[in-house]
Protein backbone atom coordinates (compact mmCIF):
# COMPACT_ATOMS: atom_id res chain seq x y z
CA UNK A 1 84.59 64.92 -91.59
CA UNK A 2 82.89 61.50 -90.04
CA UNK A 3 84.35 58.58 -91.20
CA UNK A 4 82.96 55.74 -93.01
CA UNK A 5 83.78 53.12 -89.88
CA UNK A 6 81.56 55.14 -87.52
CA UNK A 7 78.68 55.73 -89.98
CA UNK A 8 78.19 52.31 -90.75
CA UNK A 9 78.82 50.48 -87.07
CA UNK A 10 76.08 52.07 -85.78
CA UNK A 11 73.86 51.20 -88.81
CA UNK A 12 75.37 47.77 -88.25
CA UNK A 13 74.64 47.17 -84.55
CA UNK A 14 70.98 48.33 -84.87
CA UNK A 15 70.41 45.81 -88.15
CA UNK A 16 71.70 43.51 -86.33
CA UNK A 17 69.88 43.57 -83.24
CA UNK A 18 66.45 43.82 -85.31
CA UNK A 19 67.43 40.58 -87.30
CA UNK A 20 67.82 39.15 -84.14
CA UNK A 21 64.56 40.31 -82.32
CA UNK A 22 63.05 39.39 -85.46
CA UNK A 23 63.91 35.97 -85.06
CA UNK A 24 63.14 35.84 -81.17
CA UNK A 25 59.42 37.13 -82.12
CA UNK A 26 58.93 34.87 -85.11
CA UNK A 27 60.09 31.89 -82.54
CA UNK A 28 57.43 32.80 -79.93
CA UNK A 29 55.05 33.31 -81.89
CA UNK A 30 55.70 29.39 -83.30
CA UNK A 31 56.58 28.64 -79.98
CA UNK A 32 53.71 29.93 -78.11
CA UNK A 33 51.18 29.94 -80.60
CA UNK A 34 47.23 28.93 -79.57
CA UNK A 35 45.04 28.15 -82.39
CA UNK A 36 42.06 29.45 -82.09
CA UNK A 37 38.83 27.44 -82.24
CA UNK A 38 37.12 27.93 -85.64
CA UNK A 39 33.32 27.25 -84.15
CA UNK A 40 34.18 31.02 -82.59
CA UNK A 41 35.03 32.34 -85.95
CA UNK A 42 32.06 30.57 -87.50
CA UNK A 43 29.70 32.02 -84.90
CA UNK A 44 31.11 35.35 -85.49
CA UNK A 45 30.29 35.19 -89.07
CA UNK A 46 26.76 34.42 -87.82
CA UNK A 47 26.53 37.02 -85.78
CA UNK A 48 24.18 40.22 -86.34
CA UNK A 49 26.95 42.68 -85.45
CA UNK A 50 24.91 45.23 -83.94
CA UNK A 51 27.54 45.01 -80.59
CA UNK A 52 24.08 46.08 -78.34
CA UNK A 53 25.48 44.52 -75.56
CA UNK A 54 22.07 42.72 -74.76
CA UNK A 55 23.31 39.42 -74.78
CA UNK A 56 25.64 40.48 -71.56
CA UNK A 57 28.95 40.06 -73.28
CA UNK A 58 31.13 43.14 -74.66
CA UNK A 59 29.54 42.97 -78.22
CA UNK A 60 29.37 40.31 -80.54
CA UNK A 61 33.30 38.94 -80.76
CA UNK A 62 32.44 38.72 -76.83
CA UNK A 63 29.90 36.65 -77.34
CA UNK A 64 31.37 34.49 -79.80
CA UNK A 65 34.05 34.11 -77.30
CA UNK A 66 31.71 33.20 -74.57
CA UNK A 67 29.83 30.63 -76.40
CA UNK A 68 32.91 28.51 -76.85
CA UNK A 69 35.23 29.15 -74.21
CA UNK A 70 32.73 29.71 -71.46
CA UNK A 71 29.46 27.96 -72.04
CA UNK A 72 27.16 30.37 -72.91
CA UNK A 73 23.42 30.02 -73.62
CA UNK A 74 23.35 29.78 -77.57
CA UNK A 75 19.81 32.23 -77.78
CA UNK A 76 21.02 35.08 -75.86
CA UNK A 77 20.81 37.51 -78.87
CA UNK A 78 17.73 38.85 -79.31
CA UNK A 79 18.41 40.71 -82.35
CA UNK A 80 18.94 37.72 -84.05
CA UNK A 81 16.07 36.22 -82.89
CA UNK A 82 15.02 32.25 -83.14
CA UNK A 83 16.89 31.21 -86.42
CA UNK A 84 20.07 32.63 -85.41
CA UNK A 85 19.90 30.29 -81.87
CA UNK A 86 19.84 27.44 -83.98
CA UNK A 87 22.20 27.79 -86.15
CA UNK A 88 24.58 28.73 -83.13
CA UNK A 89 23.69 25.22 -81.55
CA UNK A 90 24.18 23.54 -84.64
CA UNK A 91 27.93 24.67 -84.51
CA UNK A 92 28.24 23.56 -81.77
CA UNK A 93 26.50 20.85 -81.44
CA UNK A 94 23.82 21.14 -79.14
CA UNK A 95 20.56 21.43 -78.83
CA UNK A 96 18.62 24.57 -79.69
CA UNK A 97 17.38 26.57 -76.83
CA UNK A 98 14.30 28.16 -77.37
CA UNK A 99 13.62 31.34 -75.62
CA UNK A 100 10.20 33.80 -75.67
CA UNK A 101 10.72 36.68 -78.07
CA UNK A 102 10.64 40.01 -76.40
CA UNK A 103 10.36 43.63 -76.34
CA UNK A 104 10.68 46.71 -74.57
CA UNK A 105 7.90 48.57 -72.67
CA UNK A 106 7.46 52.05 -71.18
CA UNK A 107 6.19 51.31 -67.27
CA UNK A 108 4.99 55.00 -67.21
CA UNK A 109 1.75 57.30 -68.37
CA UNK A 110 2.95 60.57 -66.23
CA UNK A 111 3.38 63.22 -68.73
CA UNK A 112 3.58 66.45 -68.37
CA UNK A 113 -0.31 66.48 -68.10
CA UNK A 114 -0.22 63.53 -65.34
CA UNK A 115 2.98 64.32 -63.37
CA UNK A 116 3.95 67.45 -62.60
CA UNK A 117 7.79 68.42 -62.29
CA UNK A 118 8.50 69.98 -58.93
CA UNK A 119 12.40 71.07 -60.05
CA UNK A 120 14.07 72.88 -62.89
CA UNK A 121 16.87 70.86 -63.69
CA UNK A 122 19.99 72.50 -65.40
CA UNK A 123 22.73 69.78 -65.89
CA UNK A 124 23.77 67.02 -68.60
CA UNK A 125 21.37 65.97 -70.91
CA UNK A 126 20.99 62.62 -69.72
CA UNK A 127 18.49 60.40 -67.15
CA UNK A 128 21.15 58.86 -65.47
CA UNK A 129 22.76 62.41 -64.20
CA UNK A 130 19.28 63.51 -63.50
CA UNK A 131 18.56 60.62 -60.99
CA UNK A 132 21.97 60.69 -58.58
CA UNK A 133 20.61 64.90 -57.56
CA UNK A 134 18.52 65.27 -54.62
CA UNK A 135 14.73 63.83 -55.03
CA UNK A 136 15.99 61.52 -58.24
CA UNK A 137 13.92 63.34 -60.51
CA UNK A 138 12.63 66.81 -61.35
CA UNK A 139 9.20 64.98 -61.91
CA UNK A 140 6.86 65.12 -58.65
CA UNK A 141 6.70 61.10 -58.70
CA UNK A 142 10.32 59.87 -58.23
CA UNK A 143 9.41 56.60 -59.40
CA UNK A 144 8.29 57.67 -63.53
CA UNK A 145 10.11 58.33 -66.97
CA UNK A 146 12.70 61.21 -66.50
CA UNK A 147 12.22 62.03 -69.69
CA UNK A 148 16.08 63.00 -71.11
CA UNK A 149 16.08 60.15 -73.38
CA UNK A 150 19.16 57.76 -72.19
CA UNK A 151 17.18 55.07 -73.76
CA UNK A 152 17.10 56.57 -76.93
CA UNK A 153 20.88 57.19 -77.36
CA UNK A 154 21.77 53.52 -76.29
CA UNK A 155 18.97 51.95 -78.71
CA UNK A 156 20.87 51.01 -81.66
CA UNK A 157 18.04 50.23 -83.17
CA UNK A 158 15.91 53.44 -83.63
CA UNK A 159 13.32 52.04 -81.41
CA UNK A 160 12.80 54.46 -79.03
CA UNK A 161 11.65 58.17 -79.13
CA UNK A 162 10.60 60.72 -76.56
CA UNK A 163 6.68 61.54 -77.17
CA UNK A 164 5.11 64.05 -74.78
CA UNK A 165 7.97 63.50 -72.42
CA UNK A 166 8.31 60.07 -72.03
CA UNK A 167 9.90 56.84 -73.94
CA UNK A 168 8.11 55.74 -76.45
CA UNK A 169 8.92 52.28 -77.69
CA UNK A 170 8.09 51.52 -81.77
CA UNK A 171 7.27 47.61 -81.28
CA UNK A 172 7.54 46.76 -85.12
CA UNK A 173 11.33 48.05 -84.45
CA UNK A 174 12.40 46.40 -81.23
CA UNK A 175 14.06 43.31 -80.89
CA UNK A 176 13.97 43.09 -77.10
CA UNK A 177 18.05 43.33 -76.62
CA UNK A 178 17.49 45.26 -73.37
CA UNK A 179 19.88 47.70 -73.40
CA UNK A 180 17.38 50.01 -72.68
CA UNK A 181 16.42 48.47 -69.50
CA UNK A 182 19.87 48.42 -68.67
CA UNK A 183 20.48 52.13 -69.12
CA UNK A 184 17.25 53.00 -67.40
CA UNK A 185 18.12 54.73 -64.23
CA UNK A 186 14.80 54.61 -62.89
CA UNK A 187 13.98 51.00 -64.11
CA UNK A 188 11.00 52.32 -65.89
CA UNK A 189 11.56 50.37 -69.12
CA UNK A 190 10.96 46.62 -69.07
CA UNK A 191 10.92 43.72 -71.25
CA UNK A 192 7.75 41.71 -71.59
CA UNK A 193 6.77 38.71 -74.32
CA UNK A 194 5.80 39.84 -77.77
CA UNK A 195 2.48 37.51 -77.14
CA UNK A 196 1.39 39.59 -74.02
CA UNK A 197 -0.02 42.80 -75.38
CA UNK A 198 -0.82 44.25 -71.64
CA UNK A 199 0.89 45.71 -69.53
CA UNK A 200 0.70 47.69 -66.10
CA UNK A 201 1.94 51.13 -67.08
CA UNK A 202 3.28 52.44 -63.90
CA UNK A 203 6.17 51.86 -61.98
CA UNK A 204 5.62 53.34 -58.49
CA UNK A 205 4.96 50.91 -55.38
CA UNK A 206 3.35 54.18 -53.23
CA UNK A 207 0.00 53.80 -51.78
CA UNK A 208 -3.37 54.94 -53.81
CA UNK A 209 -3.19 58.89 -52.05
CA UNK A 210 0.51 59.07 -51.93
CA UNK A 211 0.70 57.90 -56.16
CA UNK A 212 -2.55 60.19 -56.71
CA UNK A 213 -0.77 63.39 -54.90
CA UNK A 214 1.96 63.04 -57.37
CA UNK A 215 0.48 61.36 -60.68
CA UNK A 216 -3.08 61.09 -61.90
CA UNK A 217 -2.31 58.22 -63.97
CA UNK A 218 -0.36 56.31 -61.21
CA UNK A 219 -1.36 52.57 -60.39
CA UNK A 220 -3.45 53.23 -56.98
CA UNK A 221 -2.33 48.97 -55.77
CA UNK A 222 -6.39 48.51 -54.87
CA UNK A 223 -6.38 44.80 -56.94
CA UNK A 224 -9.37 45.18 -58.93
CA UNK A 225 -7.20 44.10 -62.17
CA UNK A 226 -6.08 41.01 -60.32
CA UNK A 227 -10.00 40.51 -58.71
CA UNK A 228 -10.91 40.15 -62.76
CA UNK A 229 -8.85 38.22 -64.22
CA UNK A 230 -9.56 34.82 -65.23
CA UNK A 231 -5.75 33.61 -66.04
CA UNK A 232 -4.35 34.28 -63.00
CA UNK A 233 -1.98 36.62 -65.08
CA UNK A 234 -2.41 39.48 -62.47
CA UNK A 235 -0.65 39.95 -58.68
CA UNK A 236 -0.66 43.02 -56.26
CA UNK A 237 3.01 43.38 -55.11
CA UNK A 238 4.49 45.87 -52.78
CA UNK A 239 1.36 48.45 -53.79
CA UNK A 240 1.71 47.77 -57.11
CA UNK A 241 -0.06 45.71 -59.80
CA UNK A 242 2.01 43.19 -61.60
CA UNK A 243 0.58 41.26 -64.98
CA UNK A 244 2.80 37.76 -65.94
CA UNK A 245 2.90 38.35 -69.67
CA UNK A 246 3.62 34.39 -69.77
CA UNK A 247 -0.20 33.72 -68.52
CA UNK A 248 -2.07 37.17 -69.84
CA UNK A 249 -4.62 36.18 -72.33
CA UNK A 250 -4.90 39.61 -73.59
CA UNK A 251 -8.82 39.86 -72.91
CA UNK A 252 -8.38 43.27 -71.94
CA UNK A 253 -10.89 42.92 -68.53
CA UNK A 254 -8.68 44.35 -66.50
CA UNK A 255 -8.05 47.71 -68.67
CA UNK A 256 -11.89 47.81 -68.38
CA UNK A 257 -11.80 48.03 -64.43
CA UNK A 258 -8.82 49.82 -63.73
CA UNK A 259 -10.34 52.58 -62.34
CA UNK A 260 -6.52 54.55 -62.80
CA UNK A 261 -6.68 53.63 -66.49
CA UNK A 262 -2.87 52.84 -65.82
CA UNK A 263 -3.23 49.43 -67.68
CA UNK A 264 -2.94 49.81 -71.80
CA UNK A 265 -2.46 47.86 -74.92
CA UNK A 266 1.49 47.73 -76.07
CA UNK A 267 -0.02 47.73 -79.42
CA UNK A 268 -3.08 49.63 -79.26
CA UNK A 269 -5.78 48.11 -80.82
CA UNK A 270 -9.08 50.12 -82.73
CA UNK A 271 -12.08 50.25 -80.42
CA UNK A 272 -13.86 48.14 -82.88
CA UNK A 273 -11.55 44.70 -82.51
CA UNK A 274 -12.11 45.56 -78.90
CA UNK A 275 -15.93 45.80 -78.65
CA UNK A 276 -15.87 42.48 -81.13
CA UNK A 277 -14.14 40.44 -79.09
């Protein structure tokens, strides 16, 4: 039979030693204790909560976190748009920082129809795993949409769907975060302002034949766009052409002489409003 004495001096010694480690913890935690600033909890509360990541911190608590403790621009989240940067600088009190509402656009018309694919690809479901095989892309140009739909999995939002092989961004739905963009292999998606409703729809920076071998709705680089426009909104860069959504009017004159018809409305717009304007 066990005795009594060494039942409990066991039981003893252990209650004992968690009294004591009890206290130690309790002490530190006094001791050491940093109070945390309440503008970060206040911001938090503000905060949209979606976690997209577009604001370049590790979700929203990171963000929080980086407005107070590291300086961080008060109108980095996009899904929270204007109102939400000032009531971020009002707790802390600065002034509001106004930034360009964006959103996300598709720099890419090579379907099926337009770009060919050269390769059967039999892997993961996903662009990015696509891109690191041999030729980038099972699509003839290596430059387009891959067409797995990373972007869609990543938008939070429901912005995105795949139409006829390729991204297609739902404006009314987009709040410009970017994490599209970010998960874009191929750098295909882009964010441009909300008041520029034109874009160049292409993303290779091939020469006219080379683009035309491999997609018949490729940007051929031969400046007409750029020739035509009266804002200066329009460059030819590195074969490609490039509009500055900060100076494009929206007139629409250069979708009228791109002879590629790789230029388009973001938010198409009836023949009618065009022909009356």
């Amino acid at each position: 039979m066990i005795s009594f004495a060494r039942v409990i001096f066991p039981v003893l010694v252990l209650g004992s030693l968690g009294l004591l480690f009890g206290m130690l913890l309790a002490f530190a935690s006094i001791k050491f204790y940093v109070e945390t600033d309440k503008r970060m909890f206040m911001i938090r509360t503000i905060l949209p909560g979606a976690n997209c990541g577009g604001c370049g911190f590790p979700g929203c608590d990171g963000y929080a976190d980086g407005i107070v403790s590291a300086g961080a621009k008060t109108n980095l989240c996009a899904a929270g748009g204007a109102d939400l940067a000032s009531g971020i600088a009002k707790i802390m009190g600065v002034e509001s920082e106004i930034s360009a509402p964006m959103r996300a656009f598709l720099k890419c018309k090579g379907s099926p129809d337009a770009s060919k694919k050269i390769a059967v690809y039999e892997g993961i479901d996903d662009c990015r795993s696509a891109a690191i095989l041999p030729g980038g892309s099972p699509k003839a140009c290596p430059f387009g949409c891959i067409g797995f739909g990373t972007c869609v999995k990543v938008c939070i939002f429901g912005a995105i769907s795949m139409i006829d092989g390729l991204a297609a961004v739902d404006p009314g739905k987009c709040v410009g975060c970017g994490a599209c963009v970010s998960a874009c292999p191929k750098s295909v998606l882009a964010l441009s302002p909300k008041t520029s409703n034109v874009q160049v729809l292409c993303n290779s920076n091939w020469k006219g034949p080379d683009v035309k071998r491999v997609c018949s709705a490729g940007c051929i680089g031969c400046g007409l766009c750029a020739k035509n426009c009266q804002a200066g909104a329009i460059t030819v860069e590195r074969n490609i052409a490039l509009i500055d959504g900060s100076k494009c009017t929206n007139c629409g004159a250069c979708l009228a002489k791109c002879p590629a018809k790789c230029i388009g409305y973001l938010i198409p717009i009836p023949e009618a409003v065009r022909e009356s304007a």
